[in-house]
PDB file of N, CA and C in Angstrom:
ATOM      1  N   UNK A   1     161.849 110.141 -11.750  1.00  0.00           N
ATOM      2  CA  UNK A   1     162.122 108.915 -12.454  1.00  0.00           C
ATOM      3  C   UNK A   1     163.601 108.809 -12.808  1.00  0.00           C
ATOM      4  N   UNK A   2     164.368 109.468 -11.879  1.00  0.00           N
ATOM      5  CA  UNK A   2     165.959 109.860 -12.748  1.00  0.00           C
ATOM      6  C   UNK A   2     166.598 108.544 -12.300  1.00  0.00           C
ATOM      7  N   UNK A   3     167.379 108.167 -13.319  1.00  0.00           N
ATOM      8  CA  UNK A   3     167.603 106.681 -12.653  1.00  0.00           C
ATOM      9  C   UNK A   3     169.801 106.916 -13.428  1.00  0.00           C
ATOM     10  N   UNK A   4     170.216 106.284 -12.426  1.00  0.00           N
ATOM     11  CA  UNK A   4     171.546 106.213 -12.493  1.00  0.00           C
ATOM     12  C   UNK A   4     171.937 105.648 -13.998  1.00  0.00           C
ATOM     13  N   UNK A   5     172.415 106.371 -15.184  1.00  0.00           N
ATOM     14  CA  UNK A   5     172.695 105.698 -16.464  1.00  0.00           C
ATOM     15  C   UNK A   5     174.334 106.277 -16.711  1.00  0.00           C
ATOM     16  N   UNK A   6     174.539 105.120 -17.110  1.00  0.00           N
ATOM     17  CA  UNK A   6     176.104 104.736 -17.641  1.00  0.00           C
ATOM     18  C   UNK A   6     176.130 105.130 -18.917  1.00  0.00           C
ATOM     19  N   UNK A   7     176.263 105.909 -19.536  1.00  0.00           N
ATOM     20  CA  UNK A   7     176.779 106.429 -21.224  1.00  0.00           C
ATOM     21  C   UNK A   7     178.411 105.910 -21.673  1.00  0.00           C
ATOM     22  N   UNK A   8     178.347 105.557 -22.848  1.00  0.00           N
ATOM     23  CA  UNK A   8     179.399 105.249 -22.940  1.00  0.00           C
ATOM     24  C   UNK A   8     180.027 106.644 -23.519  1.00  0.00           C
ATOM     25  N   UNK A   9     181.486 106.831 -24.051  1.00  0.00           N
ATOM     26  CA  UNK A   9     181.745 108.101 -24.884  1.00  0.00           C
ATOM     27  C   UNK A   9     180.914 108.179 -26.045  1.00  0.00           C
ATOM     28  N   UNK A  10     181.040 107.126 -27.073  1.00  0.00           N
ATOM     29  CA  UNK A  10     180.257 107.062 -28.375  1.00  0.00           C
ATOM     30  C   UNK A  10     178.946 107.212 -28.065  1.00  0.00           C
ATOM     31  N   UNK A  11     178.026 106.734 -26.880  1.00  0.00           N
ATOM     32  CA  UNK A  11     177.262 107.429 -26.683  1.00  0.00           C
ATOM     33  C   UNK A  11     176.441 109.014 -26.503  1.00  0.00           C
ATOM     34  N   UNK A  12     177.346 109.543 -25.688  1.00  0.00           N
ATOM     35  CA  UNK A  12     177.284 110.476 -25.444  1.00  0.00           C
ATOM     36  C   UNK A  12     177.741 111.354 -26.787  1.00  0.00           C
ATOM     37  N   UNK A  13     178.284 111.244 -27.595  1.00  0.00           N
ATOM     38  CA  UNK A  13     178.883 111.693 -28.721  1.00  0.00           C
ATOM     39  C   UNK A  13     177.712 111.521 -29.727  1.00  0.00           C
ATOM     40  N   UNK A  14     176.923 110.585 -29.857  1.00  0.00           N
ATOM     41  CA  UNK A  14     175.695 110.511 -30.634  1.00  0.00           C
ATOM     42  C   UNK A  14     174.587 110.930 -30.017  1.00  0.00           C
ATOM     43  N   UNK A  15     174.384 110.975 -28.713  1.00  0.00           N
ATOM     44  CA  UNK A  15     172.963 111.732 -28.318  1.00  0.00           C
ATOM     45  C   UNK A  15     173.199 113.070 -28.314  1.00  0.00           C
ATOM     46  N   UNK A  16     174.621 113.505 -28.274  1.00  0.00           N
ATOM     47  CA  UNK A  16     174.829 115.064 -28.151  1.00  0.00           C
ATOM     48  C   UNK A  16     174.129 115.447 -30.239  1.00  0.00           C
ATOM     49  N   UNK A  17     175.031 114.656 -31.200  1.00  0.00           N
ATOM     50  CA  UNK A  17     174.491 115.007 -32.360  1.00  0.00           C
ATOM     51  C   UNK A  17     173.120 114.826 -32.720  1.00  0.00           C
ATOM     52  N   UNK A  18     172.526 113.803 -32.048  1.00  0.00           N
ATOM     53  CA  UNK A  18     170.977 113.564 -32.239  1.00  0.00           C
ATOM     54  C   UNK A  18     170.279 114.694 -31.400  1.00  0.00           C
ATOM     55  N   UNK A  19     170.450 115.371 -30.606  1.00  0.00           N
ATOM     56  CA  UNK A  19     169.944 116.442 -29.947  1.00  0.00           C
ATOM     57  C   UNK A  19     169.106 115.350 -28.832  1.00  0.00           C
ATOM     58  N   UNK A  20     169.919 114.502 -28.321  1.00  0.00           N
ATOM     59  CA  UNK A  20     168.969 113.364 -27.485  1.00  0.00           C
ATOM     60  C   UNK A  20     169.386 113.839 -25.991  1.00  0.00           C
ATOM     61  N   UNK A  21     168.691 114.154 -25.130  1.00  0.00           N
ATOM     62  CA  UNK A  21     169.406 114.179 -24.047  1.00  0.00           C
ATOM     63  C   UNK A  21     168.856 113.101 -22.580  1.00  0.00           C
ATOM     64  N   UNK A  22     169.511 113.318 -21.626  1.00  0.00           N
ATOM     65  CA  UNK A  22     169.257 111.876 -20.193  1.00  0.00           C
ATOM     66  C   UNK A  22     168.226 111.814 -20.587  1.00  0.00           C
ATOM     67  N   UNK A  23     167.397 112.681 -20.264  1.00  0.00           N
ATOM     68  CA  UNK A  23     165.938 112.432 -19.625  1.00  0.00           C
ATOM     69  C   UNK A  23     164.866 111.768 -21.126  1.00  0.00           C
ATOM     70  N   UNK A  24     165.119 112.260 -22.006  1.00  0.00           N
ATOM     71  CA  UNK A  24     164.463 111.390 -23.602  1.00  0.00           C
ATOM     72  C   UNK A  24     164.853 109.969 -23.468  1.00  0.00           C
ATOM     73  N   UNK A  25     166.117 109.388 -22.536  1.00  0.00           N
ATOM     74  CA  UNK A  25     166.618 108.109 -22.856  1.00  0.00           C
ATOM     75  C   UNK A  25     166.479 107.638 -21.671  1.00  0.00           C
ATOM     76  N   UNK A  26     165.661 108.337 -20.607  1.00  0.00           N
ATOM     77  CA  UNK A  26     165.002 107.459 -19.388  1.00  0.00           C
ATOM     78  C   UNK A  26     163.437 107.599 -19.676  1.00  0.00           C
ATOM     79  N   UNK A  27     162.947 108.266 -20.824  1.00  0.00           N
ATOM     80  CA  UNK A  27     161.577 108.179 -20.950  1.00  0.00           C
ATOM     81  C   UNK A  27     161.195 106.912 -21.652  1.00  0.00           C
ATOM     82  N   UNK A  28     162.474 106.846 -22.632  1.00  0.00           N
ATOM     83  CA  UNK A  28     162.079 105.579 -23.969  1.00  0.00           C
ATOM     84  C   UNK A  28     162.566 104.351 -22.920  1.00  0.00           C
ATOM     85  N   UNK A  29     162.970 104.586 -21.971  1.00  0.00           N
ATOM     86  CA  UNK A  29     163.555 103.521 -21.330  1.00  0.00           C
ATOM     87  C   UNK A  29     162.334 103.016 -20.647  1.00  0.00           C
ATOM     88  N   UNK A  30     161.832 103.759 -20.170  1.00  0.00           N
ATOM     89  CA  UNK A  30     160.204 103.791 -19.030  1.00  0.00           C
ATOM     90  C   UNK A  30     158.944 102.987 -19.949  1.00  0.00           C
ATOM     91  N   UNK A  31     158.832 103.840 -21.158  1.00  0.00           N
ATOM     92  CA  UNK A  31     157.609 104.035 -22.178  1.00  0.00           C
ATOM     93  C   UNK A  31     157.865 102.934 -23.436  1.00  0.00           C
ATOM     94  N   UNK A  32     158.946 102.134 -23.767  1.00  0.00           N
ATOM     95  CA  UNK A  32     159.406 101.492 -24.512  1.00  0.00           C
ATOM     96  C   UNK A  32     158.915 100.234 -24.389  1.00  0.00           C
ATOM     97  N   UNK A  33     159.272  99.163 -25.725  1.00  0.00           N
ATOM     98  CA  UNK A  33     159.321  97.513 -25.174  1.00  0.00           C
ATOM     99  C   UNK A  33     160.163  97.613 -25.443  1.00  0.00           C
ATOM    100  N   UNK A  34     160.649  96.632 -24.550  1.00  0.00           N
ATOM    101  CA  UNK A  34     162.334  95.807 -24.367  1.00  0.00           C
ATOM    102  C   UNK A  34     162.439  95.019 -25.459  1.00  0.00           C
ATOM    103  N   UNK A  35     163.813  95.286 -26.243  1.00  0.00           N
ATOM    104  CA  UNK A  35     163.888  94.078 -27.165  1.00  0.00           C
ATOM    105  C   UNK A  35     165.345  93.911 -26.923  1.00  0.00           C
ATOM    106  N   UNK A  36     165.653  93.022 -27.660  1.00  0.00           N
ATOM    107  CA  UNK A  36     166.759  92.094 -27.318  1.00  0.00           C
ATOM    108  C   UNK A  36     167.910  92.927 -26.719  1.00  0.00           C
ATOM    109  N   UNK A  37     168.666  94.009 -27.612  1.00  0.00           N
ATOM    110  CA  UNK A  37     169.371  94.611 -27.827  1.00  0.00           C
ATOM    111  C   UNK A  37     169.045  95.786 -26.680  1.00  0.00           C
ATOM    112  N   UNK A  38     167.812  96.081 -26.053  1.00  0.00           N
ATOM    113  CA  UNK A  38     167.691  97.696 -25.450  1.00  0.00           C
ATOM    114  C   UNK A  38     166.231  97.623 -25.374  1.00  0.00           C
ATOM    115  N   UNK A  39     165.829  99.081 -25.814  1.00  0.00           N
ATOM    116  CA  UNK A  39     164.503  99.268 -25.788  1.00  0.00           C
ATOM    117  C   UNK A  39     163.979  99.462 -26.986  1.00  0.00           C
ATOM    118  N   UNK A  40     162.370 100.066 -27.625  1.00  0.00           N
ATOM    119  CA  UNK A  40     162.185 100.421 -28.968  1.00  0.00           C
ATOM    120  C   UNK A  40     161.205 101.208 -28.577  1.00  0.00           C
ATOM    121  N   UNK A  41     160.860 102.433 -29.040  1.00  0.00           N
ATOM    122  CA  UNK A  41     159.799 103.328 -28.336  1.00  0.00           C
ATOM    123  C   UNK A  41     159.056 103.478 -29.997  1.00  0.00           C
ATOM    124  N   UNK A  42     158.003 102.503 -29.985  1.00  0.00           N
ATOM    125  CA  UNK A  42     157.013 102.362 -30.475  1.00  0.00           C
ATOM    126  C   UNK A  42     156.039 103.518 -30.670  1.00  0.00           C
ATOM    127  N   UNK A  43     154.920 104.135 -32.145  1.00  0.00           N
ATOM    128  CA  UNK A  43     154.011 104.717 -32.369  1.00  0.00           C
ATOM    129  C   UNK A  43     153.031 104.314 -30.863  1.00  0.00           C
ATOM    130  N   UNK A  44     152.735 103.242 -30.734  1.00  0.00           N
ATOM    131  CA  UNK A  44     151.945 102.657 -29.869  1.00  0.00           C
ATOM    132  C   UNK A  44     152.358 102.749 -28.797  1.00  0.00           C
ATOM    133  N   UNK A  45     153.358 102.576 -27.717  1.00  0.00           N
ATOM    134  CA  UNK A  45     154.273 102.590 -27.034  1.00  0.00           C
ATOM    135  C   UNK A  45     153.917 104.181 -26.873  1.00  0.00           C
ATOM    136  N   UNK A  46     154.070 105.090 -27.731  1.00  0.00           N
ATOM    137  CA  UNK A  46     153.961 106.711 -27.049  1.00  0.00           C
ATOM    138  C   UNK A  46     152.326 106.802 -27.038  1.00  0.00           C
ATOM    139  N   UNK A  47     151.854 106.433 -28.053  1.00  0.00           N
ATOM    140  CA  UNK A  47     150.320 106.551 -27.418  1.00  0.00           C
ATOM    141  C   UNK A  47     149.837 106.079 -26.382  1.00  0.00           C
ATOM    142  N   UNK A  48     150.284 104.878 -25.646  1.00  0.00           N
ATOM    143  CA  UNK A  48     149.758 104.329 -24.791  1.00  0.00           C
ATOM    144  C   UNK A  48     150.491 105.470 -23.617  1.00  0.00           C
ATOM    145  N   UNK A  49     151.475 106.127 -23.311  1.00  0.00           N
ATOM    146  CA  UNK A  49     152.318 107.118 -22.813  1.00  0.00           C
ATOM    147  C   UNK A  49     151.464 108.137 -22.928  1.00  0.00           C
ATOM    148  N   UNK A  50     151.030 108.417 -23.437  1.00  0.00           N
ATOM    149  CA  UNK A  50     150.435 109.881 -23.810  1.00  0.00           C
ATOM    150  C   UNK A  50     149.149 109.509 -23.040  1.00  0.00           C
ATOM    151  N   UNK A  51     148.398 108.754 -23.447  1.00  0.00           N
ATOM    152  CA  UNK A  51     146.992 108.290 -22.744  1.00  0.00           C
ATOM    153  C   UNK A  51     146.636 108.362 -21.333  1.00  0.00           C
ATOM    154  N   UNK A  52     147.702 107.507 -20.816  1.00  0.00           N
ATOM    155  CA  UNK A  52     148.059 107.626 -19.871  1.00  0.00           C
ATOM    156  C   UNK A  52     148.411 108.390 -18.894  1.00  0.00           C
ATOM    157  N   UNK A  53     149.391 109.560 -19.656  1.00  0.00           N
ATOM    158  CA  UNK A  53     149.785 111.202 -18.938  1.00  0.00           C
ATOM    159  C   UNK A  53     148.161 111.510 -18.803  1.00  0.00           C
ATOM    160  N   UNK A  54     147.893 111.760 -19.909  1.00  0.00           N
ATOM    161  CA  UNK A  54     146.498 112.263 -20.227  1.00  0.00           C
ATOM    162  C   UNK A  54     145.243 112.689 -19.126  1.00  0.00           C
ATOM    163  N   UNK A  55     145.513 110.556 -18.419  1.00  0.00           N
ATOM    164  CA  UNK A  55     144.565 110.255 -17.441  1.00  0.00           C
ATOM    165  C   UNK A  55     144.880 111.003 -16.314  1.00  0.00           C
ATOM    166  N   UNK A  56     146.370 111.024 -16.067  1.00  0.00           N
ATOM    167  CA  UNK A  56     147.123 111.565 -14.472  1.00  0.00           C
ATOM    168  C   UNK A  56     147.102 113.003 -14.532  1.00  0.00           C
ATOM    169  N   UNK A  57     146.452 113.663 -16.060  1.00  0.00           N
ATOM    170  CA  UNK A  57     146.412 115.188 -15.693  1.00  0.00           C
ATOM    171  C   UNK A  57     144.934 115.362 -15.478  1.00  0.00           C
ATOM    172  N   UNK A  58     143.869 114.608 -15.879  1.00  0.00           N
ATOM    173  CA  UNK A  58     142.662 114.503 -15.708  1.00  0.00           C
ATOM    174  C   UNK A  58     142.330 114.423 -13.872  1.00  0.00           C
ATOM    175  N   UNK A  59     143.250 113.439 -13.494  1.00  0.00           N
ATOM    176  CA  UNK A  59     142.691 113.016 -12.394  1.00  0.00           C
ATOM    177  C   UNK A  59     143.351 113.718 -10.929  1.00  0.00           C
ATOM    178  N   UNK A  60     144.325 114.905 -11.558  1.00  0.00           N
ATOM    179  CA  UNK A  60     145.480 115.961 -10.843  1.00  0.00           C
ATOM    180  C   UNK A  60     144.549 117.075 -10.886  1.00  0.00           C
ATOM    181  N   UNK A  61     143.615 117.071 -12.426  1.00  0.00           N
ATOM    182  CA  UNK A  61     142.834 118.187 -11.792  1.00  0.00           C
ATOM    183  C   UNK A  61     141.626 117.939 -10.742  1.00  0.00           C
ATOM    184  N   UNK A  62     141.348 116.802 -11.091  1.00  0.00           N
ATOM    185  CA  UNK A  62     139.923 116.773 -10.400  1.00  0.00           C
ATOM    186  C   UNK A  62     140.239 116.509  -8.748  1.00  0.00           C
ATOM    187  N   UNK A  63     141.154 115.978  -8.624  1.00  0.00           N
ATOM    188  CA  UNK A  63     141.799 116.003  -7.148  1.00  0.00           C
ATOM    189  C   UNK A  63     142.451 117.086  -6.389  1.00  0.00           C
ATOM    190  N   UNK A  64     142.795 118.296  -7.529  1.00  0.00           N
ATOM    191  CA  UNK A  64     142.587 119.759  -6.576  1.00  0.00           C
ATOM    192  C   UNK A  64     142.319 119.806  -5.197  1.00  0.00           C
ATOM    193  N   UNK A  65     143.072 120.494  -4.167  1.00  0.00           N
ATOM    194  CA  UNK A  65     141.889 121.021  -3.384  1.00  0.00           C
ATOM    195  C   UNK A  65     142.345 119.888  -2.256  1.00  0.00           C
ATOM    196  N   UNK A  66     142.396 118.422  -2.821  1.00  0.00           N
ATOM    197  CA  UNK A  66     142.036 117.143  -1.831  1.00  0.00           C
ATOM    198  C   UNK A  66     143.736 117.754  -0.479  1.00  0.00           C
ATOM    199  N   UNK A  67     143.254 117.191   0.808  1.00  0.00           N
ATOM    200  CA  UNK A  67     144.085 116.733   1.801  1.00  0.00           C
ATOM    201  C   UNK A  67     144.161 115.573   1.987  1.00  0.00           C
ATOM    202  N   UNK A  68     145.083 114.972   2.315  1.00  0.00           N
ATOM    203  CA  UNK A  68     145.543 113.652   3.153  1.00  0.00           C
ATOM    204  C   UNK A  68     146.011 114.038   4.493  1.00  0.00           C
ATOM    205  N   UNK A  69     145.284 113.456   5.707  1.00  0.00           N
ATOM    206  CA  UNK A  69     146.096 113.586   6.603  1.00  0.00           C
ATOM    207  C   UNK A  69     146.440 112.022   6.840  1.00  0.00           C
ATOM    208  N   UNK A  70     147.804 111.806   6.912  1.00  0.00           N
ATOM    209  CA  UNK A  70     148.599 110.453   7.293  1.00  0.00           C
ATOM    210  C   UNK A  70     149.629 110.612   8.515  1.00  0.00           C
ATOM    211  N   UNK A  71     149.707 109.574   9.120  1.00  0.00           N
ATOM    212  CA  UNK A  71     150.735 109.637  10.277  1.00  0.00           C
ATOM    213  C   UNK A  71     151.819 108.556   9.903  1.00  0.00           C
ATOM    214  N   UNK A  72     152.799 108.655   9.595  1.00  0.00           N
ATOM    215  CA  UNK A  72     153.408 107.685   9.044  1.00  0.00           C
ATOM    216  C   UNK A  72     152.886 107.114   7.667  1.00  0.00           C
ATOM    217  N   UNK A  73     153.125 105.779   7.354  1.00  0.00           N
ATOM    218  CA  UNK A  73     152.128 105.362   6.433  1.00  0.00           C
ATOM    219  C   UNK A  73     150.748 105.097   6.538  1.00  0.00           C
ATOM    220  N   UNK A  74     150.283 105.869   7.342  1.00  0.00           N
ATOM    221  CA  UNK A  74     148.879 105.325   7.797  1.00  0.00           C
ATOM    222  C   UNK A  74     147.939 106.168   7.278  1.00  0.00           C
ATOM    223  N   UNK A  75     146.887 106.272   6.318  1.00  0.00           N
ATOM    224  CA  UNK A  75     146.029 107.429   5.922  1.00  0.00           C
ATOM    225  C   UNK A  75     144.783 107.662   6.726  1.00  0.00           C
ATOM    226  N   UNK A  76     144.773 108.643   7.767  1.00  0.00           N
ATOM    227  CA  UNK A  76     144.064 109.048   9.068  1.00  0.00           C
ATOM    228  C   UNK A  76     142.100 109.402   8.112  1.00  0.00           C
ATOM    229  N   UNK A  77     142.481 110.494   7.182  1.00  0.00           N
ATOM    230  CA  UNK A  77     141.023 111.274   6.518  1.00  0.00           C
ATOM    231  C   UNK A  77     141.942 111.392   5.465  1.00  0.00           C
ATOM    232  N   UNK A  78     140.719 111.966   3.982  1.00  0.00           N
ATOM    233  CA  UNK A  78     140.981 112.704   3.949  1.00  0.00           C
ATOM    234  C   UNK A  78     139.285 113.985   3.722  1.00  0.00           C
ATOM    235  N   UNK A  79     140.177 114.923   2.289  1.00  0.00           N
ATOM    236  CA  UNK A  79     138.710 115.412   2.584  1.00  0.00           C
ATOM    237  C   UNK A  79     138.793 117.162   1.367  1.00  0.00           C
ATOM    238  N   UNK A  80     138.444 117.737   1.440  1.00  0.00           N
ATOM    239  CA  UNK A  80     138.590 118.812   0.099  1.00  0.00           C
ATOM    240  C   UNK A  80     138.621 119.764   0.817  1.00  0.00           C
ATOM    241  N   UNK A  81     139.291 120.920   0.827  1.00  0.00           N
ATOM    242  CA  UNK A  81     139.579 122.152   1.692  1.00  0.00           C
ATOM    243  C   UNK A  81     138.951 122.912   1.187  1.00  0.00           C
ATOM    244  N   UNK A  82     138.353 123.518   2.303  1.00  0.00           N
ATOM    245  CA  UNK A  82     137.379 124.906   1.634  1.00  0.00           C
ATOM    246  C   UNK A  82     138.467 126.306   1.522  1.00  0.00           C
ATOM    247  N   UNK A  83     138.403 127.311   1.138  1.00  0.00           N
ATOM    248  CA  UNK A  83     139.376 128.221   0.807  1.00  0.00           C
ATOM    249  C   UNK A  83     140.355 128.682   2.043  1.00  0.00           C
ATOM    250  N   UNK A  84     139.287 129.218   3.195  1.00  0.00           N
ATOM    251  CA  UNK A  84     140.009 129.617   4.286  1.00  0.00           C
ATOM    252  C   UNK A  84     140.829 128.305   4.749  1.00  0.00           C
ATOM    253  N   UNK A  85     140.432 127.462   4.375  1.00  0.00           N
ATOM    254  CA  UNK A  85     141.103 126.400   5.081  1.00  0.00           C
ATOM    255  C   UNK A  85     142.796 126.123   4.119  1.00  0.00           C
ATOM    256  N   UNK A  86     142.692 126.396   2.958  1.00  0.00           N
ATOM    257  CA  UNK A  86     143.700 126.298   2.140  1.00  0.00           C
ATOM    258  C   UNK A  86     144.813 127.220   2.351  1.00  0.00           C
ATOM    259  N   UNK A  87     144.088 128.437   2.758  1.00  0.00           N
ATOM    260  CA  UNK A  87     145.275 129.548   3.464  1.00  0.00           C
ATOM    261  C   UNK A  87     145.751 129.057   4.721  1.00  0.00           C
ATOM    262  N   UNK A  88     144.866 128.457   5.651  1.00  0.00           N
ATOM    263  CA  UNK A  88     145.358 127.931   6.978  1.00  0.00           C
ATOM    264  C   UNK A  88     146.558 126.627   6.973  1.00  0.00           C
ATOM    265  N   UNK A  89     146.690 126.013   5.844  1.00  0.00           N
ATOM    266  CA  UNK A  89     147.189 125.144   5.276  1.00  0.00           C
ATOM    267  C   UNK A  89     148.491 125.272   5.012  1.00  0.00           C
ATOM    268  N   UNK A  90     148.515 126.379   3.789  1.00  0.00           N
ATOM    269  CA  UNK A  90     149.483 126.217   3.223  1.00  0.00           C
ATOM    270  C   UNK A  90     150.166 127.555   4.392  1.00  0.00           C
ATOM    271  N   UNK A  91     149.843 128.443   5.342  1.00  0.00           N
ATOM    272  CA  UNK A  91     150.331 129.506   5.742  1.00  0.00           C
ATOM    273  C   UNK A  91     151.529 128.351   6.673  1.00  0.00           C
ATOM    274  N   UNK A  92     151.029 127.615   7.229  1.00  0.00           N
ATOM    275  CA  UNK A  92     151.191 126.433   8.250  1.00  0.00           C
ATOM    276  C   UNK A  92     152.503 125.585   7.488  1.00  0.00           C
ATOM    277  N   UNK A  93     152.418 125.409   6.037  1.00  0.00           N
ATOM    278  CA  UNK A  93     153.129 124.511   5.590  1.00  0.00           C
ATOM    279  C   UNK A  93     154.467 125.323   5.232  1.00  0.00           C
ATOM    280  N   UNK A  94     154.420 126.972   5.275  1.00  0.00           N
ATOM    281  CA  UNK A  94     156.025 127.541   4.607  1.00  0.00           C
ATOM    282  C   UNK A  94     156.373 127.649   6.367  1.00  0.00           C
ATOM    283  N   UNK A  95     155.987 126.964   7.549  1.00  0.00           N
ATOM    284  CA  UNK A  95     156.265 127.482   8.617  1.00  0.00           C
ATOM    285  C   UNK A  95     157.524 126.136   9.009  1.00  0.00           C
ATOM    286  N   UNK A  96     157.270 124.799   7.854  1.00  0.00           N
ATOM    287  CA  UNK A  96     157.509 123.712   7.780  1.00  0.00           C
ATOM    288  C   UNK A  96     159.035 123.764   7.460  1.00  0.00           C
TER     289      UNK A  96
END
């Protein structure tokens, strides 16, 4: 999500004392509402953030295991690897 940001000096001079660093000020940037001035990273705003992570670690575990085979953008199968097949896989993929 690293996105090209312009700091000004006084910036950088206040996120260094706030202990704020890039990546906290591309999250509130992501996870925030926009208001006039910038962004505002809302109680609600991180819950809805958090919920959300929440779901994508829920659904990272349960998707374990899964293959895609694609040729280009095209999604051919996919399908859940049985163990030997995961060694055949990944032995194949440091060959990459």
């Amino acid at each position: 999500m690293s996105m090209d940001l312009i700091k000004t000096a006084h910036a950088a001079i206040r996120m260094n004392q706030r202990g704020i660093g890039k990546a906290d000020i591309e999250l509130a940037i992501c996870c925030g509402t926009p208001i006039k001035d910038g962004v505002f990273l809302s109680r609600s705003d991180v819950e809805v953030a958090i919920a959300e992570r929440k779901y994508e670690i829920a659904q990272l575990q349960k998707l374990s295991g899964l293959v895609v085979v694609n040729v280009g953008n095209r999604v051919v199968t996919t399908y859940k690897a049985t163990r030997p097949k995961v060694r055949r896989l990944l032995r194949s993929a440091s060959a990459i």
